[in-house]
Protein backbone atom coordinates (compact mmCIF):
# COMPACT_ATOMS: atom_id res chain seq x y z
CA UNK A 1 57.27 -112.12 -123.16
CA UNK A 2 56.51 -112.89 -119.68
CA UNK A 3 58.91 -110.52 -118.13
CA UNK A 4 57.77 -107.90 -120.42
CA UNK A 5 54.51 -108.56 -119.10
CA UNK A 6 55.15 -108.32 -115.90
CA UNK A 7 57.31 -105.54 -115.72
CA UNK A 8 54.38 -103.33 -117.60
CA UNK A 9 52.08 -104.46 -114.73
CA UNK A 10 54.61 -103.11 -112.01
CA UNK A 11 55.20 -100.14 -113.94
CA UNK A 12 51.20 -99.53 -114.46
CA UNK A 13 50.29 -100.87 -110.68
CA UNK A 14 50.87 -98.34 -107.85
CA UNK A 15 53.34 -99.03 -105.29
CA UNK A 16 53.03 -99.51 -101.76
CA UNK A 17 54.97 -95.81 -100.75
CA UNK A 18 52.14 -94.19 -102.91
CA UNK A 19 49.34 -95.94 -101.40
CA UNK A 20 50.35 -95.50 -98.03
CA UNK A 21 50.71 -91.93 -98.49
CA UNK A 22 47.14 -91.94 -100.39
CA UNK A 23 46.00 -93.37 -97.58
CA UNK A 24 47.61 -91.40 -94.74
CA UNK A 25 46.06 -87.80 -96.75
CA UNK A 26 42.29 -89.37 -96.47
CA UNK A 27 42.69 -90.21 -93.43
CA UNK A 28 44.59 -86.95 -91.98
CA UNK A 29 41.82 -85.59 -93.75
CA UNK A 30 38.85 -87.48 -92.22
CA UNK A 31 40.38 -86.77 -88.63
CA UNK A 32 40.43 -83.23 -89.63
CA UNK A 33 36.75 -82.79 -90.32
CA UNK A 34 35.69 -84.65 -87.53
CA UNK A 35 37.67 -82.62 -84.92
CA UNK A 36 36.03 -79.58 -86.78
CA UNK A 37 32.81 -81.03 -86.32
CA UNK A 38 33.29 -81.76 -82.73
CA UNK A 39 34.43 -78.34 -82.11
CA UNK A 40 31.73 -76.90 -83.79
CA UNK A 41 28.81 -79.51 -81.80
CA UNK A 42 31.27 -78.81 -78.42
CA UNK A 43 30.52 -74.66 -79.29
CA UNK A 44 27.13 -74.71 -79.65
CA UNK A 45 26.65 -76.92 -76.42
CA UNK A 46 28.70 -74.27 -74.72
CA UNK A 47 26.75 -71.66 -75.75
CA UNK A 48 23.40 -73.52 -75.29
CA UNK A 49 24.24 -74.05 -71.72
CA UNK A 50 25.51 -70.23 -71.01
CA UNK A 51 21.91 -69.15 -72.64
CA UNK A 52 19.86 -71.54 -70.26
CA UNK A 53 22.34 -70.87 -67.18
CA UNK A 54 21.36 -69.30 -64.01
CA UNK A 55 23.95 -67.31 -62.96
CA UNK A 56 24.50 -67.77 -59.14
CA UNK A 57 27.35 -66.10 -56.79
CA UNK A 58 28.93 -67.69 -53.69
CA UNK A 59 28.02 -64.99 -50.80
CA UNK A 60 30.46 -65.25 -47.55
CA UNK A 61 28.94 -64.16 -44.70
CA UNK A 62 30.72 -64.09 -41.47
CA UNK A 63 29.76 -64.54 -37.57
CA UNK A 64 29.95 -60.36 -37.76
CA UNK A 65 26.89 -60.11 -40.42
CA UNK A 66 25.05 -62.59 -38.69
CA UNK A 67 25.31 -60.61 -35.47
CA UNK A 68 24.06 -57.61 -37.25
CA UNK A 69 21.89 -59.08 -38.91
CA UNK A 70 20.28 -60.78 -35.56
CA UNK A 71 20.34 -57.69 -33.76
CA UNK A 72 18.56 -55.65 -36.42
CA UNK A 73 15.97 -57.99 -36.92
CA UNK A 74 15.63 -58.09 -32.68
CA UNK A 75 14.85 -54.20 -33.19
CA UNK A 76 12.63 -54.71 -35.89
CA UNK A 77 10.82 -57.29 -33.91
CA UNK A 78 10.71 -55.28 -30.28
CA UNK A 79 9.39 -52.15 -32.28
């Protein structure tokens, strides 16, 4: 009677394979919708900052433009 017994509970009780797997799905799952969710929060950042971004540009000027520059502004000055 007792092994019957306790044979119907190992039959009827889940093993460990199935509960590891069980438990590897949620949490691939979980992982899943968080990255999603950080994507998504990472996005709208991005595009939050591109909307409230002042565009500048680098501008190289060389000893040549400042000469030019200098001389015109001599001319403008002396006229």
């Amino acid at each position: 009677m007792m092994n019957t017994i306790l044979l119907t509970m190992m039959l009827l009780s889940p093993n460990n394979t199935i509960i590891e797997n069980e438990i590897k799905q949620q949490t691939a799952h979980a992982v899943s919708a968080i990255q999603l969710e950080n994507k998504a929060q990472i996005k709208k950042q991005i595009a939050a900052t591109l909307e409230t971004m002042e565009l500048t540009l680098p501008v190289v000027i060389d000893k040549q433009t400042l000469a030019k520059n200098a001389s015109q502004a001599t001319q403008l000055s002396e006229d």
